[in-house]
Protein backbone atom coordinates (compact mmCIF):
# COMPACT_ATOMS: atom_id res chain seq x y z
CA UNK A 1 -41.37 -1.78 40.48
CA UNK A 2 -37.98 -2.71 41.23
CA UNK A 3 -35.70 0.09 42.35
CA UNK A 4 -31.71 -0.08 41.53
CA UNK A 5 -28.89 1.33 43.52
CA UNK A 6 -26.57 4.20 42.80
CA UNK A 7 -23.15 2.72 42.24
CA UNK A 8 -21.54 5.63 43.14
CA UNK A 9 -23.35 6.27 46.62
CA UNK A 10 -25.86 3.57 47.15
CA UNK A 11 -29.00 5.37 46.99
CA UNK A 12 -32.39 4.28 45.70
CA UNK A 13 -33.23 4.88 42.35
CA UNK A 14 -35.84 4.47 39.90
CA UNK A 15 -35.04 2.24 37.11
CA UNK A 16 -36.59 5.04 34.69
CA UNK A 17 -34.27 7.99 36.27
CA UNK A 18 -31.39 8.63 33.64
CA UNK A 19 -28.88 9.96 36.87
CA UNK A 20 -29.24 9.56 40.47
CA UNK A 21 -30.88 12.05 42.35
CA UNK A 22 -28.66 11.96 45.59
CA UNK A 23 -25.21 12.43 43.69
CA UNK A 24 -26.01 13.07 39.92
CA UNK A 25 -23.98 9.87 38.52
CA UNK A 26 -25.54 8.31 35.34
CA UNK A 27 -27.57 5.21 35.50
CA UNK A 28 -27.91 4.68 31.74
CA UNK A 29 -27.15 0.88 31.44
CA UNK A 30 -26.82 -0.26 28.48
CA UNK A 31 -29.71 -2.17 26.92
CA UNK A 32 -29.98 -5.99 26.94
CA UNK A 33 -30.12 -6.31 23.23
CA UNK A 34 -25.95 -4.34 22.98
CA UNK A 35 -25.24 -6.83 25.74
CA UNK A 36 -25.71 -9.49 23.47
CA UNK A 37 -24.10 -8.26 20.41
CA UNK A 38 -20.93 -7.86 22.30
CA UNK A 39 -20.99 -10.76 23.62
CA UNK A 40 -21.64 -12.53 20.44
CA UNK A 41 -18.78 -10.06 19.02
CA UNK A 42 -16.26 -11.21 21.42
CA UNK A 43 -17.38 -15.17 20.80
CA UNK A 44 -16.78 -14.42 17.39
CA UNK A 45 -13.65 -12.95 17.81
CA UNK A 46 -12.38 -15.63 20.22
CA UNK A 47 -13.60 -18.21 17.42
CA UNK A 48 -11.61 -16.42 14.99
CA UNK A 49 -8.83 -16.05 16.87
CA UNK A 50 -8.62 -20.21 18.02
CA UNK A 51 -9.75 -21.07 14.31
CA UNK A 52 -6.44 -19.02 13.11
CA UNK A 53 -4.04 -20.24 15.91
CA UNK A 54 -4.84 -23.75 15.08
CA UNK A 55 -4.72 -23.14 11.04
CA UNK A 56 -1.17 -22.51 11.48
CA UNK A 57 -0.52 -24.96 13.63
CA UNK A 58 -1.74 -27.47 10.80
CA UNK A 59 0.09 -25.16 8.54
CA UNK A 60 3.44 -25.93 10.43
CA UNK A 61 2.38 -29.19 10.75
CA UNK A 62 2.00 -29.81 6.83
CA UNK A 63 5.58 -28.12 6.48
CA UNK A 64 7.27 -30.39 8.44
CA UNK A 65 5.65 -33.14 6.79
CA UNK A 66 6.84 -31.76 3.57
CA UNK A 67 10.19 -31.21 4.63
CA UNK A 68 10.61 -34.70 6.10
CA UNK A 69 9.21 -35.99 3.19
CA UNK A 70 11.64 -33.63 0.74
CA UNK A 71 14.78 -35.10 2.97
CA UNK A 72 13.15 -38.96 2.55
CA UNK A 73 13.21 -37.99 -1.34
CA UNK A 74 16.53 -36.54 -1.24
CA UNK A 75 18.16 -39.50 0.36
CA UNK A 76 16.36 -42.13 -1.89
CA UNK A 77 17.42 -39.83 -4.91
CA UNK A 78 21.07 -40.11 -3.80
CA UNK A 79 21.19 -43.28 -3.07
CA UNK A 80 19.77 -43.99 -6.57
CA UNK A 81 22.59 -42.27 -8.42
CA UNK A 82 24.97 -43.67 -5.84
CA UNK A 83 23.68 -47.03 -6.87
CA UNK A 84 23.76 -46.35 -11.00
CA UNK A 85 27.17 -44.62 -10.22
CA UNK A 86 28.51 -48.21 -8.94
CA UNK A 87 26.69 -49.98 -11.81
CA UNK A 88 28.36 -47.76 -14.45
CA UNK A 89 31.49 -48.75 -12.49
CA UNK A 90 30.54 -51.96 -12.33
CA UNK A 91 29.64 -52.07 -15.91
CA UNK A 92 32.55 -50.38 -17.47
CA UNK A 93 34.94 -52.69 -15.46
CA UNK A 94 33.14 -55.71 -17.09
CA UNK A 95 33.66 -54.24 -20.56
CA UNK A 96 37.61 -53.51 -19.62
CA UNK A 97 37.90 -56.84 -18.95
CA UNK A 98 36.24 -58.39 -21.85
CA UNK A 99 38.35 -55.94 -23.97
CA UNK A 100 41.56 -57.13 -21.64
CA UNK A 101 40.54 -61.02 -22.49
CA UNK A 102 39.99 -60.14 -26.32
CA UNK A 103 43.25 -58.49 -26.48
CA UNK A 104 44.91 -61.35 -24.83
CA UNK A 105 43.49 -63.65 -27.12
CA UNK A 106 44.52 -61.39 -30.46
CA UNK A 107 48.18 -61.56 -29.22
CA UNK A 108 48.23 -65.20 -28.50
CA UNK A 109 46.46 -65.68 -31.88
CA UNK A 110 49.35 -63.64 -33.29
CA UNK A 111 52.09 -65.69 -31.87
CA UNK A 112 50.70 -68.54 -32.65
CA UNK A 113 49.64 -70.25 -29.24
């Protein structure tokens, strides 16, 4: 049987003895089986805690994509009334013409040419 050493002064003890005999400290480790749940614990945790840090970085991600995308919208939508805007114009100018010509041609009818 293997013996272990006091941490606290070095001394040989039994791996069955619960404190040292030379200066009384406790040798209790804990068993293998708690080592590995807190390990797996703090994996876990770690996981949990990457998983979440990179979630919101595709979260911010997706919102900037959004908001580029809202301002791409935005422009094309005011462009598009900017663009029916000068067709209205556009539109209404060729209609005061055509009323200017008809107009013309009602007083020259009048007169008699």
């Amino acid at each position: 049987m293997q013996l272990l050493t006091c941490e606290a002064c070095d001394h040989q003890v039994s791996p069955s003895a619960r404190r040292c005999p030379n200066c009384g400290h406790s040798l209790k480790q804990l068993p293998k089986p708690v080592k590995v749940l807190i390990a797996v614990c703090i994996f876990v945790g770690l996981f949990y805690w990457f998983d979440k840090v990179m979630m919101q970085r595709r979260v911010s991600e997706a919102d900037r994509a959004l908001q580029q995308s809202v301002s791409e919208a935005d422009r094309a939508l005011q462009q598009s009334v900017k663009d029916t805007q000068d067709a209205l114009e556009a539109y209404e100018f060729d209609r005061a013409l055509q009323q200017s010509k008809k107009d013309t041609q009602d007083i020259f009818d009048a007169f008699g040419r």
